[in-house]
PDB file of N, CA and C in Angstrom:
ATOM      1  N   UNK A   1      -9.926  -7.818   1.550  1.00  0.00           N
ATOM      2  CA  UNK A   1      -9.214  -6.788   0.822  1.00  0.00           C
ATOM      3  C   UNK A   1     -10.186  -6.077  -0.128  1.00  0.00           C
ATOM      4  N   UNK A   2      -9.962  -5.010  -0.481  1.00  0.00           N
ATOM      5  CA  UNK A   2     -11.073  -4.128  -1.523  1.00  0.00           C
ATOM      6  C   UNK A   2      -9.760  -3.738  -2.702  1.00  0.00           C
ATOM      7  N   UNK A   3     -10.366  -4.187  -3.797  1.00  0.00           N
ATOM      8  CA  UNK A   3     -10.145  -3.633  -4.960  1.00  0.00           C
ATOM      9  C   UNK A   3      -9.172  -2.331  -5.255  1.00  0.00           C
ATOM     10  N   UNK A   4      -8.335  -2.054  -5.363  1.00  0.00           N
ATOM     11  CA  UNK A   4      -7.646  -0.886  -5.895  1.00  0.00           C
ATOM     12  C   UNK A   4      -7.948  -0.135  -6.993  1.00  0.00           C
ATOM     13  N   UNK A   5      -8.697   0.899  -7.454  1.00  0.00           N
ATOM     14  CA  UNK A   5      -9.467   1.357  -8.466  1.00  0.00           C
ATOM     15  C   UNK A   5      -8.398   2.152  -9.274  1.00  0.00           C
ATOM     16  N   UNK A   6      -6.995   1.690  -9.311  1.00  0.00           N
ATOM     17  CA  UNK A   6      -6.456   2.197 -10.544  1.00  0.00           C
ATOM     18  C   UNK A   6      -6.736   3.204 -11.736  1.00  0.00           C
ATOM     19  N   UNK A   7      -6.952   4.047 -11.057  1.00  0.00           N
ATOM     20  CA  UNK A   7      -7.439   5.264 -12.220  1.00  0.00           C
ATOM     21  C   UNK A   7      -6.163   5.415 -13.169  1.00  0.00           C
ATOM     22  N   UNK A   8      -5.199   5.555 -12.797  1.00  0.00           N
ATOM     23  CA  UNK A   8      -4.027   5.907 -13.969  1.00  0.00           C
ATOM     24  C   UNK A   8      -4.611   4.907 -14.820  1.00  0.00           C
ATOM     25  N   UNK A   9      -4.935   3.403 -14.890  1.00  0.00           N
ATOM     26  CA  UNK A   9      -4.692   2.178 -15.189  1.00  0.00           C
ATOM     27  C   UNK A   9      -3.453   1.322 -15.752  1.00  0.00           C
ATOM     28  N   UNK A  10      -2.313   1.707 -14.983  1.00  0.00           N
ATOM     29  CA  UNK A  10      -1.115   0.648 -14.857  1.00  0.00           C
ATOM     30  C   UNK A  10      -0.684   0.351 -13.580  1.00  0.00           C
ATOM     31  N   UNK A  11      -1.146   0.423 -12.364  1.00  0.00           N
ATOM     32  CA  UNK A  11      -0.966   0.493 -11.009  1.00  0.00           C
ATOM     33  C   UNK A  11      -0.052  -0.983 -10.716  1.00  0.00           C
ATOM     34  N   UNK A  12       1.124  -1.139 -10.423  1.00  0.00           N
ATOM     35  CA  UNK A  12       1.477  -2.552  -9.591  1.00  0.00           C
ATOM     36  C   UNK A  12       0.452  -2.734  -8.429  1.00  0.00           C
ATOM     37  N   UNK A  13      -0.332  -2.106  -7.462  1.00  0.00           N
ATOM     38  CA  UNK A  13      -1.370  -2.256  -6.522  1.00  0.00           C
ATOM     39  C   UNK A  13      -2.676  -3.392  -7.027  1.00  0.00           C
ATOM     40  N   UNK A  14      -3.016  -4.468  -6.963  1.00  0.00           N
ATOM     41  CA  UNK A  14      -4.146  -4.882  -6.988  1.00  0.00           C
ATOM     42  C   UNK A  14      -5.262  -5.095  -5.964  1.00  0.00           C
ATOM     43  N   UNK A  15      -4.847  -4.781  -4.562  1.00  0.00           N
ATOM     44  CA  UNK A  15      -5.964  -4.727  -3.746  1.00  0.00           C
ATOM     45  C   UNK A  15      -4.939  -4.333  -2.601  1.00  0.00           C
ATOM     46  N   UNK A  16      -6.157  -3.543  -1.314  1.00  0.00           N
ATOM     47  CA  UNK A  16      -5.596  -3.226  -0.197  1.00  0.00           C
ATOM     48  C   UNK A  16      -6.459  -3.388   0.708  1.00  0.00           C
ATOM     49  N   UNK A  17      -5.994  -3.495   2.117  1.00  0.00           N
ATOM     50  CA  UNK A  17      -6.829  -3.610   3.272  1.00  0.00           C
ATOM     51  C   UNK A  17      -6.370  -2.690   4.431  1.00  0.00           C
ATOM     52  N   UNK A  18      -7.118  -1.429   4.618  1.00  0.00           N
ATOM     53  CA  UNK A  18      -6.464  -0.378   5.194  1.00  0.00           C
ATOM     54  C   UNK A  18      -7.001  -0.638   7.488  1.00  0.00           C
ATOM     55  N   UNK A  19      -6.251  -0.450   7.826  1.00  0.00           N
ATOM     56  CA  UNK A  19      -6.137  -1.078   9.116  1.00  0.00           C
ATOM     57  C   UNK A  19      -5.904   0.283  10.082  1.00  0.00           C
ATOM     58  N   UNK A  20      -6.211  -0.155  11.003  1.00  0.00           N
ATOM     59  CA  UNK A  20      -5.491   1.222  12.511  1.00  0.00           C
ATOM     60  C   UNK A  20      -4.206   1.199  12.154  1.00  0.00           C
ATOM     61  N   UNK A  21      -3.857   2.392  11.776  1.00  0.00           N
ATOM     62  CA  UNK A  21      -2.428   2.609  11.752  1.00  0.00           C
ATOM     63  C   UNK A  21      -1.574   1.458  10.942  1.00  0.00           C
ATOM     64  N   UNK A  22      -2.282   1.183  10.140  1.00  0.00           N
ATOM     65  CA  UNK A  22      -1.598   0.016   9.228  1.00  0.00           C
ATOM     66  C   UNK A  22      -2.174  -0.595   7.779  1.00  0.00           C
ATOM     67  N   UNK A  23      -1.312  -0.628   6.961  1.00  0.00           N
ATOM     68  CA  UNK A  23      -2.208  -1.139   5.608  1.00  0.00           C
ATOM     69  C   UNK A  23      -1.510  -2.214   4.892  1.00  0.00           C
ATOM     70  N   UNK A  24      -2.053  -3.244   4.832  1.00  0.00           N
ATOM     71  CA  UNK A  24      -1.975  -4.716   3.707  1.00  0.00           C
ATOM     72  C   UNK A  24      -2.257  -3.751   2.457  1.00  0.00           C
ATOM     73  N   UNK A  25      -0.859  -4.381   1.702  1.00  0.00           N
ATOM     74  CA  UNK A  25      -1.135  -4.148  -0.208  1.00  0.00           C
ATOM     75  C   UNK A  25      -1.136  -5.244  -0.431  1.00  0.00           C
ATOM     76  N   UNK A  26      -1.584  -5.496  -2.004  1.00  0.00           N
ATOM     77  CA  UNK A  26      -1.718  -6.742  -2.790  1.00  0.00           C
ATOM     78  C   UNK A  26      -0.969  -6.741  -3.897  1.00  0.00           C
ATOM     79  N   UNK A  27      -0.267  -6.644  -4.530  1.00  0.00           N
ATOM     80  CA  UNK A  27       0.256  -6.645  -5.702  1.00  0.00           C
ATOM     81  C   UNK A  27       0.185  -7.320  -6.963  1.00  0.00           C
ATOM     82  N   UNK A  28       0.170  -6.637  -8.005  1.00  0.00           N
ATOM     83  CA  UNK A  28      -0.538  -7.539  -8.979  1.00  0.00           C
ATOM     84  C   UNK A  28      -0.170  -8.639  -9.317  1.00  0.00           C
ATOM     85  N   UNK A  29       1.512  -9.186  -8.829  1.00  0.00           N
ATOM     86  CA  UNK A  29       2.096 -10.305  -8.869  1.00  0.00           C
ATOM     87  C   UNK A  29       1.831 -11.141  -8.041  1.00  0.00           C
ATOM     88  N   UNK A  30       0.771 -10.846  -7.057  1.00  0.00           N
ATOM     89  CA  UNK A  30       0.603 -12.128  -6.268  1.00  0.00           C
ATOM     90  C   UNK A  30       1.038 -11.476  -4.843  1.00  0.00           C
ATOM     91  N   UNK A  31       2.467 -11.099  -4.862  1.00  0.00           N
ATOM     92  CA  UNK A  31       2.847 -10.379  -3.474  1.00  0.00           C
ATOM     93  C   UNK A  31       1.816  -9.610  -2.705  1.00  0.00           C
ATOM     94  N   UNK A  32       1.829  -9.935  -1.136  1.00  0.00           N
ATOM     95  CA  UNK A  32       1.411  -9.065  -0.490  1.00  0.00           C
ATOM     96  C   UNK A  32       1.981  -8.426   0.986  1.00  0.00           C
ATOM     97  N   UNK A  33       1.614  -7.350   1.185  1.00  0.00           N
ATOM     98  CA  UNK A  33       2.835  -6.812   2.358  1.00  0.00           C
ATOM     99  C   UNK A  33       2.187  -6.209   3.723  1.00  0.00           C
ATOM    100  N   UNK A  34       2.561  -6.022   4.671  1.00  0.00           N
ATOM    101  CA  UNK A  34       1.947  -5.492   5.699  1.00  0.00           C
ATOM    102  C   UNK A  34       2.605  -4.349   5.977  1.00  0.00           C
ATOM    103  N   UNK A  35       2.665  -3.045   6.056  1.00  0.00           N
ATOM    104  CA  UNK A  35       2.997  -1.777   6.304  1.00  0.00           C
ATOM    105  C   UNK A  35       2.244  -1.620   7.535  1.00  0.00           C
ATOM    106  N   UNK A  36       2.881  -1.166   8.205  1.00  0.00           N
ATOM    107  CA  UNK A  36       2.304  -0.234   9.933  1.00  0.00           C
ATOM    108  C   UNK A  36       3.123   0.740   9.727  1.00  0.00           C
ATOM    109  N   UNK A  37       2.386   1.800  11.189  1.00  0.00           N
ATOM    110  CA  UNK A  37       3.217   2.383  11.959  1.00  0.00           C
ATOM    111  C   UNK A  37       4.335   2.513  12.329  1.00  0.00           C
ATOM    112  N   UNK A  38       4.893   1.161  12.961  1.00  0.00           N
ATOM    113  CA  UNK A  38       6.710   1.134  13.458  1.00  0.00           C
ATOM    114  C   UNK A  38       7.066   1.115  12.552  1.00  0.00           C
ATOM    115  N   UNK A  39       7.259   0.133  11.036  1.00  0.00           N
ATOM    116  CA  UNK A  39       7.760   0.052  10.531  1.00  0.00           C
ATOM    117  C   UNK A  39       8.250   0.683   9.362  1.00  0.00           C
ATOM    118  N   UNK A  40       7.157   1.630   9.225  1.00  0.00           N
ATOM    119  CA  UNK A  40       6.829   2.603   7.871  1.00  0.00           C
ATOM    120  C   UNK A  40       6.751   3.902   8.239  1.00  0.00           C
ATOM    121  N   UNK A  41       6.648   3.846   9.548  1.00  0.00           N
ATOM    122  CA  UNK A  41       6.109   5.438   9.838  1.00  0.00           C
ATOM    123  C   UNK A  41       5.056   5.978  10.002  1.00  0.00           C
ATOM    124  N   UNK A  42       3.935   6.703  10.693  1.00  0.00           N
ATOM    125  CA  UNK A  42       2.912   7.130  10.807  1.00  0.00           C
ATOM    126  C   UNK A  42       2.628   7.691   9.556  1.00  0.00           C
ATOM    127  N   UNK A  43       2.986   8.992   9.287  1.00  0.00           N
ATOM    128  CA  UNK A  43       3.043   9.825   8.081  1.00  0.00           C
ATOM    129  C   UNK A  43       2.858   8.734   6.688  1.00  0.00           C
ATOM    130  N   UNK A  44       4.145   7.806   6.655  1.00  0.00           N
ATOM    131  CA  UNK A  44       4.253   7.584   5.454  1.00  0.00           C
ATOM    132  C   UNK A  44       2.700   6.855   5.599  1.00  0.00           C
ATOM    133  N   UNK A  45       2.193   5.753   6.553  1.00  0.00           N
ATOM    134  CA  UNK A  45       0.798   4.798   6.708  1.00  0.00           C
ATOM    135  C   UNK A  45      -0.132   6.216   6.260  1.00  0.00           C
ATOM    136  N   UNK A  46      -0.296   6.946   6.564  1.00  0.00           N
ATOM    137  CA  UNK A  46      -1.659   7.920   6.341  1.00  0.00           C
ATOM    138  C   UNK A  46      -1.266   8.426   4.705  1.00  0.00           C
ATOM    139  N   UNK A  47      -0.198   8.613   4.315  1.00  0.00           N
ATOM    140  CA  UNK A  47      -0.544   8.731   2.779  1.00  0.00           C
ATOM    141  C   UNK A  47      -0.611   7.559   1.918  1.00  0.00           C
ATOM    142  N   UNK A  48      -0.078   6.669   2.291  1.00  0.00           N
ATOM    143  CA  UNK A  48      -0.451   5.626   1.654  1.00  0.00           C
ATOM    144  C   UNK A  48      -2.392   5.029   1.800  1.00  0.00           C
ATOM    145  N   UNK A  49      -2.305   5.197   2.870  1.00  0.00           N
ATOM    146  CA  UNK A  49      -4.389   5.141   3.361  1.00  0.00           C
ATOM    147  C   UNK A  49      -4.746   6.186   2.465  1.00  0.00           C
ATOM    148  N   UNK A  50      -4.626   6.842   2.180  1.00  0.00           N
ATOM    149  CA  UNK A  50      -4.882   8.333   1.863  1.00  0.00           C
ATOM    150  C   UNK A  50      -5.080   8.010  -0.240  1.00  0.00           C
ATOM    151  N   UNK A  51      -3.741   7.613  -0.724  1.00  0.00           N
ATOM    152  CA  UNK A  51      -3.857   6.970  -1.829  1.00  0.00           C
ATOM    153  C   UNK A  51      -4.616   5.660  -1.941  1.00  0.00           C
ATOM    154  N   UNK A  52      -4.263   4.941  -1.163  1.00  0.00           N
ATOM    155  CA  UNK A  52      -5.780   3.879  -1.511  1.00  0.00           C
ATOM    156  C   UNK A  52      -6.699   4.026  -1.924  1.00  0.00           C
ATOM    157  N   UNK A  53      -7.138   4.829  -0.987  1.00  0.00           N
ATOM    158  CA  UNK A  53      -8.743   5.047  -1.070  1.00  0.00           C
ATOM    159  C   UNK A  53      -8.719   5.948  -2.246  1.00  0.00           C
ATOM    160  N   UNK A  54      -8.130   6.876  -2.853  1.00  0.00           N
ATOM    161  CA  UNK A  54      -8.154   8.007  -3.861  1.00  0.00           C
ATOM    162  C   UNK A  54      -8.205   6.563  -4.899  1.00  0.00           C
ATOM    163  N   UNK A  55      -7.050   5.825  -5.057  1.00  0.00           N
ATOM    164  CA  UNK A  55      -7.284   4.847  -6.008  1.00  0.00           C
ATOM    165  C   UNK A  55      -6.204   5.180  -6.947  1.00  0.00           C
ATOM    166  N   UNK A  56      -5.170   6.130  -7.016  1.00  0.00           N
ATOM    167  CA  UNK A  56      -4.223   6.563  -7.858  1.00  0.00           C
ATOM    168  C   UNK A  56      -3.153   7.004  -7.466  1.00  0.00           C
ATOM    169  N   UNK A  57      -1.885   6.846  -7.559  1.00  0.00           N
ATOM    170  CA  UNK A  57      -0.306   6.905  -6.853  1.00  0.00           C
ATOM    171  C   UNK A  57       0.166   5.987  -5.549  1.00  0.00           C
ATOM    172  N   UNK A  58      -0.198   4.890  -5.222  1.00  0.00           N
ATOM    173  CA  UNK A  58       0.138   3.575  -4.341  1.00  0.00           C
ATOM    174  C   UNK A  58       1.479   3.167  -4.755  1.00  0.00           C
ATOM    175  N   UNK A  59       1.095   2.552  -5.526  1.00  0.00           N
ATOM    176  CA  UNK A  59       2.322   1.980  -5.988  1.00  0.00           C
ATOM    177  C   UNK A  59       3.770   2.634  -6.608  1.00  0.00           C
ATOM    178  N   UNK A  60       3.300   3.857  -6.841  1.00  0.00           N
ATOM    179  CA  UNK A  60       4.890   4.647  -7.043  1.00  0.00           C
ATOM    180  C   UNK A  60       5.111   5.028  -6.018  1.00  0.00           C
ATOM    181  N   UNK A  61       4.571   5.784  -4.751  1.00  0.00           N
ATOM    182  CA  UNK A  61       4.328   6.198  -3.567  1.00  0.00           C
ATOM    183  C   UNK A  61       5.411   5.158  -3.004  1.00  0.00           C
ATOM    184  N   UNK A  62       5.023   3.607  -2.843  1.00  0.00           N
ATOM    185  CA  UNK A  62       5.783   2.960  -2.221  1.00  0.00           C
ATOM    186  C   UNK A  62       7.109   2.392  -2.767  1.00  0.00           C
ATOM    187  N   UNK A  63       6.873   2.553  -4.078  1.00  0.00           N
ATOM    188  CA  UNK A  63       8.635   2.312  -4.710  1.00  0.00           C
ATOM    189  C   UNK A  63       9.430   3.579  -4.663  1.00  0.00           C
ATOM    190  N   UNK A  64       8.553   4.998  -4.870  1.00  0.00           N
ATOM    191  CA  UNK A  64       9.963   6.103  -4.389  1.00  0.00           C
ATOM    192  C   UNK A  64      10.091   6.362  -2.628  1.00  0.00           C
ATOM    193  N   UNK A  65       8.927   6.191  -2.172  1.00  0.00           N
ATOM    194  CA  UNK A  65       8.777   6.635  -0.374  1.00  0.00           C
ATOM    195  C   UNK A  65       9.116   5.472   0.416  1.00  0.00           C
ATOM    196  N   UNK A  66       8.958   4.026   0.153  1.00  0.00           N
ATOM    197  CA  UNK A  66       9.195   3.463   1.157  1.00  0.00           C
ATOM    198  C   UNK A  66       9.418   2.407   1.191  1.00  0.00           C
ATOM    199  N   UNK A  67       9.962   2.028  -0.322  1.00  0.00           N
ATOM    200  CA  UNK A  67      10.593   0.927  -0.514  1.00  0.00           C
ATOM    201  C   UNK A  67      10.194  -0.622   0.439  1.00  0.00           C
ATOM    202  N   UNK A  68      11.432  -0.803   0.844  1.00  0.00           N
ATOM    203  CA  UNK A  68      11.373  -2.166   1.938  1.00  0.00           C
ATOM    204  C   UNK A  68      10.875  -1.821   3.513  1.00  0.00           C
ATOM    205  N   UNK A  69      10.701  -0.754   3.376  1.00  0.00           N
ATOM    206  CA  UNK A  69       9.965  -0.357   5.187  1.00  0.00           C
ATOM    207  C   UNK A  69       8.915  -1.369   5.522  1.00  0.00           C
ATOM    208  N   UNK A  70       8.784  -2.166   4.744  1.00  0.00           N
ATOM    209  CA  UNK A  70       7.317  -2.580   5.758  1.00  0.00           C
ATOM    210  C   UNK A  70       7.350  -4.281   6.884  1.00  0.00           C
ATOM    211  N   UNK A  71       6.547  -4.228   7.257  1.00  0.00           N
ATOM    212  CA  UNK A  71       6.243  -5.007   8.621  1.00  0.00           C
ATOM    213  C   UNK A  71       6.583  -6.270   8.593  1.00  0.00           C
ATOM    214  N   UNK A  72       6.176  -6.972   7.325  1.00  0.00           N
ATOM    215  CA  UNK A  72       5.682  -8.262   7.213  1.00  0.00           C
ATOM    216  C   UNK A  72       5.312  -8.637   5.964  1.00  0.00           C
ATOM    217  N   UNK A  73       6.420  -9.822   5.165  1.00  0.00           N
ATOM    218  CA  UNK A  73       5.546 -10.158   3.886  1.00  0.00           C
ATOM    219  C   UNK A  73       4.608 -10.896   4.202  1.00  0.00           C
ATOM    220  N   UNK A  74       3.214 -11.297   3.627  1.00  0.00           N
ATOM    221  CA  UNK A  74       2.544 -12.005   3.809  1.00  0.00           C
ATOM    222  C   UNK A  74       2.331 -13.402   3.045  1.00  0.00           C
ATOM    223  N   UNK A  75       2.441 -12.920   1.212  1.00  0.00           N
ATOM    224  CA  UNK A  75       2.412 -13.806   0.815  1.00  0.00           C
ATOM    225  C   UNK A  75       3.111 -13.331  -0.504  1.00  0.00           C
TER     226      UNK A  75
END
Protein backbone atom coordinates (compact mmCIF):
# COMPACT_ATOMS: atom_id res chain seq x y z
CA UNK A 1 0.00 0.00 0.00
CA UNK A 2 1.47 3.69 -0.48
CA UNK A 3 0.81 6.33 1.87
CA UNK A 4 -2.11 8.74 1.28
CA UNK A 5 -0.56 12.28 1.25
CA UNK A 6 -3.45 14.05 2.85
CA UNK A 7 -2.98 17.50 1.82
CA UNK A 8 -6.26 18.87 3.40
CA UNK A 9 -4.69 17.08 6.59
CA UNK A 10 -7.87 15.44 8.15
CA UNK A 11 -8.37 12.67 5.52
CA UNK A 12 -10.24 9.29 7.04
CA UNK A 13 -7.85 7.64 4.02
CA UNK A 14 -4.54 6.31 5.47
CA UNK A 15 -3.14 4.34 2.64
CA UNK A 16 -4.17 2.95 -0.82
CA UNK A 17 -3.25 0.40 -3.33
CA UNK A 18 -4.49 1.37 -6.76
CA UNK A 19 -5.05 -1.86 -9.05
CA UNK A 20 -6.52 -2.59 -12.86
CA UNK A 21 -9.71 -1.34 -12.56
CA UNK A 22 -9.71 -1.54 -8.85
CA UNK A 23 -8.50 0.17 -5.62
CA UNK A 24 -7.77 -1.12 -1.85
CA UNK A 25 -8.31 1.91 0.78
CA UNK A 26 -6.93 1.87 4.22
CA UNK A 27 -8.57 3.77 6.68
CA UNK A 28 -7.28 5.45 9.45
CA UNK A 29 -9.25 3.15 11.77
CA UNK A 30 -7.68 0.18 10.78
CA UNK A 31 -10.51 -0.68 8.11
CA UNK A 32 -9.70 -1.66 4.78
CA UNK A 33 -11.86 -2.12 1.57
CA UNK A 34 -11.62 -3.39 -1.90
CA UNK A 35 -13.49 -1.22 -4.56
CA UNK A 36 -13.52 -2.55 -8.33
CA UNK A 37 -15.17 -2.13 -11.32
CA UNK A 38 -18.45 -4.37 -10.80
CA UNK A 39 -18.94 -3.23 -7.75
CA UNK A 40 -18.31 0.52 -7.73
CA UNK A 41 -18.42 1.27 -11.17
CA UNK A 42 -15.77 2.11 -13.69
CA UNK A 43 -16.20 5.91 -13.48
CA UNK A 44 -16.63 6.00 -9.84
CA UNK A 45 -12.80 3.43 -9.67
CA UNK A 46 -11.05 6.14 -12.00
CA UNK A 47 -11.94 9.08 -9.73
CA UNK A 48 -11.25 7.61 -6.86
CA UNK A 49 -7.50 6.43 -8.63
CA UNK A 50 -7.55 9.80 -9.77
CA UNK A 51 -7.88 11.27 -5.99
CA UNK A 52 -5.38 8.99 -4.60
CA UNK A 53 -2.80 9.79 -6.34
CA UNK A 54 -3.72 13.79 -6.16
CA UNK A 55 -3.67 12.91 -2.34
CA UNK A 56 -6.83 15.16 -1.47
CA UNK A 57 -10.81 14.37 -1.55
CA UNK A 58 -10.78 10.21 -1.07
CA UNK A 59 -12.39 10.00 1.65
CA UNK A 60 -15.35 12.42 1.22
CA UNK A 61 -15.49 11.20 -2.43
CA UNK A 62 -16.35 7.81 -0.94
CA UNK A 63 -18.73 8.81 1.90
CA UNK A 64 -20.86 11.21 -0.54
CA UNK A 65 -20.23 8.93 -4.03
CA UNK A 66 -20.11 5.56 -2.95
CA UNK A 67 -20.76 4.76 0.23
CA UNK A 68 -21.10 0.77 0.68
CA UNK A 69 -20.45 -0.04 -3.16
CA UNK A 70 -17.46 -1.80 -2.68
CA UNK A 71 -16.19 -5.43 -3.38
CA UNK A 72 -14.80 -6.75 -0.34
CA UNK A 73 -13.93 -5.82 3.27
CA UNK A 74 -10.61 -6.84 3.88
CA UNK A 75 -9.79 -6.06 7.19
Amino acid sequence: MQVYRNLSGNSGVRAYEIREGAIEVEFVNGQAYLYDDAHTGAVRIRNMQALARAGRGLSTYISREVREAYAKRLH
